[in-house]
Protein backbone atom coordinates (compact mmCIF):
# COMPACT_ATOMS: atom_id res chain seq x y z
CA UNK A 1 82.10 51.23 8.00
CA UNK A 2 80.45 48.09 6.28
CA UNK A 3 77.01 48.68 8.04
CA UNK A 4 75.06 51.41 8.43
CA UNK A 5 73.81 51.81 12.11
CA UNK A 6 70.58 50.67 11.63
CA UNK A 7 71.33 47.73 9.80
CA UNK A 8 73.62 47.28 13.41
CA UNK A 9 70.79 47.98 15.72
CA UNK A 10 68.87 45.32 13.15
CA UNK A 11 70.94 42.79 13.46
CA UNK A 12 71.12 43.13 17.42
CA UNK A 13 67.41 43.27 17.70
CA UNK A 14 67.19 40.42 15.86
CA UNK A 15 69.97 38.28 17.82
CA UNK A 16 68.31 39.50 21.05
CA UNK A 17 64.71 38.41 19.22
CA UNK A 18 65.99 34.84 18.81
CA UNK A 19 67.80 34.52 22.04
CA UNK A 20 64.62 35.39 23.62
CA UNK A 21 63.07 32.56 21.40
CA UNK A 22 65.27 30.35 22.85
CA UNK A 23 64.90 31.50 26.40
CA UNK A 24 61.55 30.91 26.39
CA UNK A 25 61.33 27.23 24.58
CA UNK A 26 63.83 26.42 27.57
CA UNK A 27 61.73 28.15 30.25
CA UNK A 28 58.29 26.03 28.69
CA UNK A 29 60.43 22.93 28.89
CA UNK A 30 61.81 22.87 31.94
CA UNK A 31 58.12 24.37 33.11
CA UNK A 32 56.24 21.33 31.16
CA UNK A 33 58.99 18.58 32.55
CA UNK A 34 59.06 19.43 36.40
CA UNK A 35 54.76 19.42 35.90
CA UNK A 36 55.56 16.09 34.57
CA UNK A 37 57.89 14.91 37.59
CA UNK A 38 55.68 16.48 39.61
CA UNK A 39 52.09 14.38 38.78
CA UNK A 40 54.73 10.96 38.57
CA UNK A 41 55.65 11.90 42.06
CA UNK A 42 52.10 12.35 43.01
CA UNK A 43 50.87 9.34 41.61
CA UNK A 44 53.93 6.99 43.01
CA UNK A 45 53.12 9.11 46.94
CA UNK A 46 49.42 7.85 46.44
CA UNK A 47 50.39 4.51 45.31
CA UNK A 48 52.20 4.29 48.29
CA UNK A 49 49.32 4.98 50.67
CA UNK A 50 47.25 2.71 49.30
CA UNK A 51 49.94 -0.01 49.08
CA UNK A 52 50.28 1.28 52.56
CA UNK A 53 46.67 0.74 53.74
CA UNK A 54 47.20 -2.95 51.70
CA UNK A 55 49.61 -3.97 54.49
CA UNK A 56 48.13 -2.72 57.69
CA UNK A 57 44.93 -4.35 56.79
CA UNK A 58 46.54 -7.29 56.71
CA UNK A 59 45.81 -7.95 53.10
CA UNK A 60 48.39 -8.19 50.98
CA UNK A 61 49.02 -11.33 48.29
CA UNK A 62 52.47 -10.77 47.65
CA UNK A 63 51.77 -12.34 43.88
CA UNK A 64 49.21 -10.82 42.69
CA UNK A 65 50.29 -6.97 44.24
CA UNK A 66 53.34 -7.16 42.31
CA UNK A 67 52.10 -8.58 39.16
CA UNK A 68 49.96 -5.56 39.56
CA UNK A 69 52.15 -2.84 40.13
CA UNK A 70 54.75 -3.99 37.73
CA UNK A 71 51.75 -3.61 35.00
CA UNK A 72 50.74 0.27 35.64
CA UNK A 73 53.98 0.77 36.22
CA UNK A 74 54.43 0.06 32.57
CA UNK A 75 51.32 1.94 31.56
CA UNK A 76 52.51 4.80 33.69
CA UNK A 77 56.13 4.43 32.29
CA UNK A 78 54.87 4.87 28.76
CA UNK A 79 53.06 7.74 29.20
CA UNK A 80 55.97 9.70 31.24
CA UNK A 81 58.02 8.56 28.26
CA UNK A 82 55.72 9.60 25.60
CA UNK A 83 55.37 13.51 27.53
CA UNK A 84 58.96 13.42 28.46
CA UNK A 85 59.82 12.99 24.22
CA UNK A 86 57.28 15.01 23.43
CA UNK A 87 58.64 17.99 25.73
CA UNK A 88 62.52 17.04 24.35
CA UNK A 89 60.99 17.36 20.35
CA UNK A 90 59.22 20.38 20.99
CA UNK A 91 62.46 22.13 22.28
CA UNK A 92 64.71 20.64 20.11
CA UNK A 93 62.45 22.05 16.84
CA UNK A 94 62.69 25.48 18.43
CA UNK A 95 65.91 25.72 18.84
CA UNK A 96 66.66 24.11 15.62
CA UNK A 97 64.57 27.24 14.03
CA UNK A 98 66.06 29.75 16.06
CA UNK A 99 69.20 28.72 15.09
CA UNK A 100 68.31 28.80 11.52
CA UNK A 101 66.99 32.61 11.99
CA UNK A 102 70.12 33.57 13.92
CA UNK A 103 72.17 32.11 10.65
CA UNK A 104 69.64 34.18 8.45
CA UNK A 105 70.54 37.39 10.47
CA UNK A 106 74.29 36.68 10.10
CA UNK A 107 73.79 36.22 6.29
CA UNK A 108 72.04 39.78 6.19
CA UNK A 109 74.67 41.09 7.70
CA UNK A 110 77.57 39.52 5.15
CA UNK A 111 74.89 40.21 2.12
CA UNK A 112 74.96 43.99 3.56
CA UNK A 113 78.56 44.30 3.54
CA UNK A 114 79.01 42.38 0.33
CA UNK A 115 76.65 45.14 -1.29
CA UNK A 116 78.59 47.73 0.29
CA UNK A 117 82.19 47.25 -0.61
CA UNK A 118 80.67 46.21 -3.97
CA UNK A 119 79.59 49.86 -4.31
CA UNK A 120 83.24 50.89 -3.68
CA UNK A 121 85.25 48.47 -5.78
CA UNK A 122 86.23 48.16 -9.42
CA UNK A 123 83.72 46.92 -11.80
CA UNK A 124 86.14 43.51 -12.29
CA UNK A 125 85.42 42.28 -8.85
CA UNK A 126 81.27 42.28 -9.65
CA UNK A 127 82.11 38.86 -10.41
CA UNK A 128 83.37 37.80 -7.46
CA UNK A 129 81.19 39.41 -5.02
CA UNK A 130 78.20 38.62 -7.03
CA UNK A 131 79.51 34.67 -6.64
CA UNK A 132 79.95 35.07 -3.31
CA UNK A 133 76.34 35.95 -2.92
CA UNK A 134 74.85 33.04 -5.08
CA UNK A 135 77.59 31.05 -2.57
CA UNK A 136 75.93 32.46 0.54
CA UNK A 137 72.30 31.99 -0.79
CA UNK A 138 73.09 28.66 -1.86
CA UNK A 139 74.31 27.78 1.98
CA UNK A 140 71.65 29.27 3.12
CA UNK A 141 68.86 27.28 1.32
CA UNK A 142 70.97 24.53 1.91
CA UNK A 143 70.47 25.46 5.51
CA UNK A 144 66.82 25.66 5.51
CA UNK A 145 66.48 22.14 4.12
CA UNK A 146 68.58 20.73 6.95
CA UNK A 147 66.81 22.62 9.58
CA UNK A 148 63.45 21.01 7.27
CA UNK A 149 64.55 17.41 7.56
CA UNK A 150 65.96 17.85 10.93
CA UNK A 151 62.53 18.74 12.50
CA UNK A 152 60.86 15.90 10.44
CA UNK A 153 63.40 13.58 11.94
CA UNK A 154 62.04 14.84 15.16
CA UNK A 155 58.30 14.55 14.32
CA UNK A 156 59.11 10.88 13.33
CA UNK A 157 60.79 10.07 16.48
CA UNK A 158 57.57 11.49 18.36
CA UNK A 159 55.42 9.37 16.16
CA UNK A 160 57.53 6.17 17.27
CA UNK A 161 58.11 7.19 20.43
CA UNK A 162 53.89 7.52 20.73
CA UNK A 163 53.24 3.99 19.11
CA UNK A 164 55.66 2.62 20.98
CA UNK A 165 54.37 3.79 24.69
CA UNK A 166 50.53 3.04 23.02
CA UNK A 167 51.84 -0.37 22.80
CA UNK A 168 52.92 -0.47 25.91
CA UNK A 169 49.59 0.92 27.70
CA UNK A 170 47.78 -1.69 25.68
CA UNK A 171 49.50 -4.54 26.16
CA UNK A 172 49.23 -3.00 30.20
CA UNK A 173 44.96 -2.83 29.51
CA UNK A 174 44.72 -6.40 27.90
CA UNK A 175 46.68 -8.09 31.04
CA UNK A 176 44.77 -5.98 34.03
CA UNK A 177 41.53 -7.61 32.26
CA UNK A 178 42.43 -11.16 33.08
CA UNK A 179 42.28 -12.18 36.57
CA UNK A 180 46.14 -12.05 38.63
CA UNK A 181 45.79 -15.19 40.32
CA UNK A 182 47.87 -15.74 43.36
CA UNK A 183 48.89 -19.38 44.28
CA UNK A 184 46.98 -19.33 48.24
CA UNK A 185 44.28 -18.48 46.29
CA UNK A 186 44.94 -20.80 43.48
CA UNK A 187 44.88 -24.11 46.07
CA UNK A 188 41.77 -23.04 48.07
């Protein structure tokens, strides 16, 4: 046997570890996006009321409502999009580092067994194993600077994603300050 048992039970408590990592950034996400749905859905039910209560009163300006409502949409929109990248970055770094520490546990295991059937073998194939080693360490810092840029590739997309809906909601504030104008109102 390459392994010793507890190096087995290890390895296995370590898979389960980062499965359950996993598990859980999926159960937050899906948790923090159906909050998300849920509040849009809330907001666009109470926009209806009131757009609603608009029309029975009798006083709606067809103009100047939708001028209006395509504007916080697009605050709105921006700030759904912001959360709904924010949620998508978060859970894509975790999973990026779990699947970096579930490559780290496999690499135990093959350094384990290297070291083992080193023990047993002639001293010409220290070479070999001892290459296969620097190999394996190699790959896996290799790895680890992936994983590195990866989730900085991530954090920048967040950061553009956030100036971009910012953008957005300002360009939303600086047009609900000037006056929407309808044209009955315009000729009286």
């Amino acid at each position: 046997m390459l392994l010793s048992p507890h190096q087995i039970a290890q390895s296995r408590e370590h898979a389960l570890n980062n499965l359950l990592g996993v598990s859980s950034a999926c159960l937050d996400a899906s948790q923090r996006m159906s909050e998300l749905l849920a509040v849009g859905s809330r907001a666009n039910i109470s926009r209806s009321s009131r757009h609603m209560e608009v029309l029975s009163n009798g006083e709606f300006d067809i103009l100047a409502e939708s001028i209006r409502l395509m504007w916080n949409d697009k605050a709105e929109s921006s700030q759904f999009i912001e959360q709904f990248f924010e949620i998508l970055g978060n859970t894509h770094k975790a999973l990026i580092e779990a699947a970096e520490a579930q490559v780290r546990v496999f690499d135990e295991i093959v350094l384990a067994s290297i070291s083992r059937v080193s023990n047993f073998s002639p001293r010409e194939t220290e070479i070999a194993f001892d290459a296969m080693r620097s190999s394996l360490e190699g790959a896996e810092r290799t790895l680890h600077g992936m994983s590195n840029v990866a989730i900085q590739t991530v954090e920048l997309a967040e950061q553009e994603i956030h100036q971009l809906s910012d953008s957005l909601a300002n360009k939303s504030k600086t047009t609900k300050k000037t006056p929407i104008k309808s044209r009955k109102k315009a000729e009286e």
